[in-house]
C-alpha atoms as a PDB file:
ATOM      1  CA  UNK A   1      51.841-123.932  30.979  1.00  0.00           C
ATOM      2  CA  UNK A   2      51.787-120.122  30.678  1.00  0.00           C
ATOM      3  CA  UNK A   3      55.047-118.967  31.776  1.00  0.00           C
ATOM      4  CA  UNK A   4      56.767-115.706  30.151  1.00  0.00           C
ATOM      5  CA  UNK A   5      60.192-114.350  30.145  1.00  0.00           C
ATOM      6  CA  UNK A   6      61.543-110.979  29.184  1.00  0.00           C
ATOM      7  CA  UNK A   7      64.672-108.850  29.072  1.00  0.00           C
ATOM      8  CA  UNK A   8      64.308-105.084  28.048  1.00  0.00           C
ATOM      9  CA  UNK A   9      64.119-101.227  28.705  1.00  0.00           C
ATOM     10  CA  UNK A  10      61.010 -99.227  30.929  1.00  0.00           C
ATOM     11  CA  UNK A  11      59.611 -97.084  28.194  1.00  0.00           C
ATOM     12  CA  UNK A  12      58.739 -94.938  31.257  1.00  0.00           C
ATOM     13  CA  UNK A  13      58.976 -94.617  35.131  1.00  0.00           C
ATOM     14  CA  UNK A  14      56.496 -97.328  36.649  1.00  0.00           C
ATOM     15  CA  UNK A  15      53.121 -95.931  37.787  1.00  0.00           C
ATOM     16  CA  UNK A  16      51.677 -96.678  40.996  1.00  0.00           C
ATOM     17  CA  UNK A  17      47.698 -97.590  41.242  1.00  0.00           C
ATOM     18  CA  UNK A  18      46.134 -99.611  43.749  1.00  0.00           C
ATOM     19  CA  UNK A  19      43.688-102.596  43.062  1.00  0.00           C
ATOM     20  CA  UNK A  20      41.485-104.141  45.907  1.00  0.00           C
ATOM     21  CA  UNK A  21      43.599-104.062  48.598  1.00  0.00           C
ATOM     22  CA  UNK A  22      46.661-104.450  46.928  1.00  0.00           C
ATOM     23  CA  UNK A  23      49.697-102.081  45.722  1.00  0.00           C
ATOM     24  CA  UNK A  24      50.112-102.326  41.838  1.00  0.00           C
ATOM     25  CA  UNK A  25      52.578-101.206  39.691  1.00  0.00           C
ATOM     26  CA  UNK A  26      52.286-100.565  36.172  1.00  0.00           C
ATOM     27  CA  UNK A  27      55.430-100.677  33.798  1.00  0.00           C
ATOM     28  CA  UNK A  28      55.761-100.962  29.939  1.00  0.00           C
ATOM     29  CA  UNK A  29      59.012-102.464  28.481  1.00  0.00           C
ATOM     30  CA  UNK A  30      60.574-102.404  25.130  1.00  0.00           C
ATOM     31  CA  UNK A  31      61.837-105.690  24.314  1.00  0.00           C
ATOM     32  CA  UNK A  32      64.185-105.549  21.354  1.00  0.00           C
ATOM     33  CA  UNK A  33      63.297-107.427  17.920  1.00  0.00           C
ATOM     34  CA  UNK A  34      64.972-110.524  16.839  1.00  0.00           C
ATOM     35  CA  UNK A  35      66.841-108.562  13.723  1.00  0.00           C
ATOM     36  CA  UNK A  36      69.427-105.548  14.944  1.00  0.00           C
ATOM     37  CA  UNK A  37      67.339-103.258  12.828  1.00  0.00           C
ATOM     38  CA  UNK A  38      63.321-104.301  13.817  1.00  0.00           C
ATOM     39  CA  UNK A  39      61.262-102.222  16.106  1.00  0.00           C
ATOM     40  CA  UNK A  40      61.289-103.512  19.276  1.00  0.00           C
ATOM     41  CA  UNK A  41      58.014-105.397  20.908  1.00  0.00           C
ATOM     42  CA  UNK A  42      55.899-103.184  23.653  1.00  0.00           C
ATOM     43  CA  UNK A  43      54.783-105.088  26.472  1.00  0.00           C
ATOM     44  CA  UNK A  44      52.229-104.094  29.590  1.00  0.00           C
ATOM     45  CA  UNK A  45      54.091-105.697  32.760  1.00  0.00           C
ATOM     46  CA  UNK A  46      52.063-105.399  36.531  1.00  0.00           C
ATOM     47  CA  UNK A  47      53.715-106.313  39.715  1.00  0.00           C
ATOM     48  CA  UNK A  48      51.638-107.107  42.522  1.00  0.00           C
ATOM     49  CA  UNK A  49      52.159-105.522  47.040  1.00  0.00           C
ATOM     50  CA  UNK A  50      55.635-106.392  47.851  1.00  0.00           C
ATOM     51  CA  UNK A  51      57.174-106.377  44.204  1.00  0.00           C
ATOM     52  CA  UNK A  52      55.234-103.862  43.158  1.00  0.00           C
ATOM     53  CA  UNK A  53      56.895-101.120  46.121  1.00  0.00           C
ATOM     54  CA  UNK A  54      60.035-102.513  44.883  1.00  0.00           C
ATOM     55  CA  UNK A  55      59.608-101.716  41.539  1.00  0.00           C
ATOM     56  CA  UNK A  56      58.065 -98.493  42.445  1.00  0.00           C
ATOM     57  CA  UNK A  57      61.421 -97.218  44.722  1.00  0.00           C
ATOM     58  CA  UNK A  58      63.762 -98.647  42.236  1.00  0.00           C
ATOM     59  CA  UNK A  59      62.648 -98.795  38.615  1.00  0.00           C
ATOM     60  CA  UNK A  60      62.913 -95.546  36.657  1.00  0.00           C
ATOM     61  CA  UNK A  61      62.558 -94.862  32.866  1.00  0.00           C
ATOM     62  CA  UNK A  62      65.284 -96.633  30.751  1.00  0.00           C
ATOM     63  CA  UNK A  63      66.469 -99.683  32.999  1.00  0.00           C
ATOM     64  CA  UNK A  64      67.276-102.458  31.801  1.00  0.00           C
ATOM     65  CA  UNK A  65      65.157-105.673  33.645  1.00  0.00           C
ATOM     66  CA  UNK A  66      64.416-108.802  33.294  1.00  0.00           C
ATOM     67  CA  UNK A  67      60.832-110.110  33.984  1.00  0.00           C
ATOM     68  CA  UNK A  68      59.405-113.611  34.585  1.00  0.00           C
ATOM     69  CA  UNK A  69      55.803-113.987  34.795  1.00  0.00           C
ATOM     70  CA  UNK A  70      52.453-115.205  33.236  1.00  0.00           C
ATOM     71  CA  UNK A  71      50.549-113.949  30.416  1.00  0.00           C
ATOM     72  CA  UNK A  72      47.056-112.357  31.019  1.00  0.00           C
ATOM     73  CA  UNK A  73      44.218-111.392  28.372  1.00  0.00           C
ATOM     74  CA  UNK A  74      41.446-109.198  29.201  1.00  0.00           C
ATOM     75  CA  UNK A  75      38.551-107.759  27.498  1.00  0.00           C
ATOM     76  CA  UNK A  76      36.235-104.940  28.629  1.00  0.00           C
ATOM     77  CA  UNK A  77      33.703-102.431  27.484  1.00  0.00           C
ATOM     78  CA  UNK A  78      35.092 -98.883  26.317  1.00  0.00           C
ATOM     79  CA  UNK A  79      33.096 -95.978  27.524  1.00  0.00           C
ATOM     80  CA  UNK A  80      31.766 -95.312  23.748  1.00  0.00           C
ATOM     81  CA  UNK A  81      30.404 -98.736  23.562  1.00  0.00           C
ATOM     82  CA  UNK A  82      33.279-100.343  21.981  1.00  0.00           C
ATOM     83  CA  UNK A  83      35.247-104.009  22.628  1.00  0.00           C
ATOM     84  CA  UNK A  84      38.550-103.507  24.147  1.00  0.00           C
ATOM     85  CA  UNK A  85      40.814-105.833  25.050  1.00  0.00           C
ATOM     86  CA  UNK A  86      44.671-106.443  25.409  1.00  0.00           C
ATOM     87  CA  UNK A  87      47.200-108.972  27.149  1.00  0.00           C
ATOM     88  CA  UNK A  88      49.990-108.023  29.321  1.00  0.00           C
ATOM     89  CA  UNK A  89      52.419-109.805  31.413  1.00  0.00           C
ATOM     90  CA  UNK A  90      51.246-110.184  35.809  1.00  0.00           C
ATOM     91  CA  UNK A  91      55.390-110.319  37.082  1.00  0.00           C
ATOM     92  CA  UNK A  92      56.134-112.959  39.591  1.00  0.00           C
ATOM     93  CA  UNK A  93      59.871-111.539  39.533  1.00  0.00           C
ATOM     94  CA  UNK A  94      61.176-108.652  38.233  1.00  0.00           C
ATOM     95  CA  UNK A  95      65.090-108.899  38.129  1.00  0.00           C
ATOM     96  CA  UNK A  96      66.986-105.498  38.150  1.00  0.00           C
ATOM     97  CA  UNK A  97      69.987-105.604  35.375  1.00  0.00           C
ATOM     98  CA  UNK A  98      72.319-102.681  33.805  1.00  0.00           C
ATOM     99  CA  UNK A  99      71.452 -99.420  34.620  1.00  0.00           C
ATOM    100  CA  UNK A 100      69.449 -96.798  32.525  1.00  0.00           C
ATOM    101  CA  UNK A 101      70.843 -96.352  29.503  1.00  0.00           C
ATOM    102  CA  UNK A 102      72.623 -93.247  29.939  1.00  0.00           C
ATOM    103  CA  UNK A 103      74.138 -94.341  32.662  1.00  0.00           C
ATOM    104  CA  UNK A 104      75.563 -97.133  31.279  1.00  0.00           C
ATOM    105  CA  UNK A 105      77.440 -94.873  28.054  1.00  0.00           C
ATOM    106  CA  UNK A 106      78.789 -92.647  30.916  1.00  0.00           C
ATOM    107  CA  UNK A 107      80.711 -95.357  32.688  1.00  0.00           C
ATOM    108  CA  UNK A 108      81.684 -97.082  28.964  1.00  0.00           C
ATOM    109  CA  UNK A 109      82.762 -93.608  28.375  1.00  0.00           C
ATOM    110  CA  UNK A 110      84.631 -93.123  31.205  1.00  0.00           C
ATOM    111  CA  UNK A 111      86.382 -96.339  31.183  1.00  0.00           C
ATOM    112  CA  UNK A 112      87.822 -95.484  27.942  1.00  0.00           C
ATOM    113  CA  UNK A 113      88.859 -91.891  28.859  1.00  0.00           C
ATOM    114  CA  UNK A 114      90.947 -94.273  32.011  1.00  0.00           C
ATOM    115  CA  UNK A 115      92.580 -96.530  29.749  1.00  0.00           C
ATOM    116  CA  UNK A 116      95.815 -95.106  29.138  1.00  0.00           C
ATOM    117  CA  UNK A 117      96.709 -94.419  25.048  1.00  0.00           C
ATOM    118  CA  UNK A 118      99.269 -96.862  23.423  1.00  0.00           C
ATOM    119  CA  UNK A 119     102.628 -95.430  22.675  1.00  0.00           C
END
């Protein structure tokens, strides 16, 4: 079974490539650590044609998603003649949570600037 699920932030807006044929999109999200103080986890995410225009029109830096998806390893050849490799996650679904960050503190703050004071 190789089956991955995530939840976290788009360290940037997703980049669009294409790939024999196909539209690709190219995301990296911040998954938070396990302890409230640890650096969160970086992880490579790709979305594949119709997903991967979705992502592209929707997805900007800071949203929060949720990604399901396999885990893929590759290895290649660097231009200097060293090994590279590195794994990242090909998306089957990409779900579309809260909003980007900021967005989010601007309604919390303006739900609290609603609320009316207690006498």
């Amino acid at each position: 079974m190789n089956t991955v699920q995530l939840i976290g932030r788009l360290t940037r807006d997703p980049e669009a490539h294409e790939g024999n044929g196909h539209q690709v999109a190219r995301m990296r999200v911040a998954v938070p650590g396990r302890d409230r103080d640890a650096e969160p986890d970086y992880v490579d995410v790709v979305a594949f044609d119709g997903l991967a225009a979705t992502c592209l029109e929707y997805l900007e830096k800071g949203r929060q998603v949720g990604v399901s998806g396999r885990l893929n390893y590759s290895e290649w050849e660097a231009d200097d003649g060293s090994r590279r490799s590195k794994h990242q996650v090909i998306a089957r679904d990409v779900e579309f949570l809260g909003g980007r960050r900021s967005d989010e503190e601007t309604d919390s703050d303006q739900a609290q600037e609603a609320e009316p004071a207690a006498a």
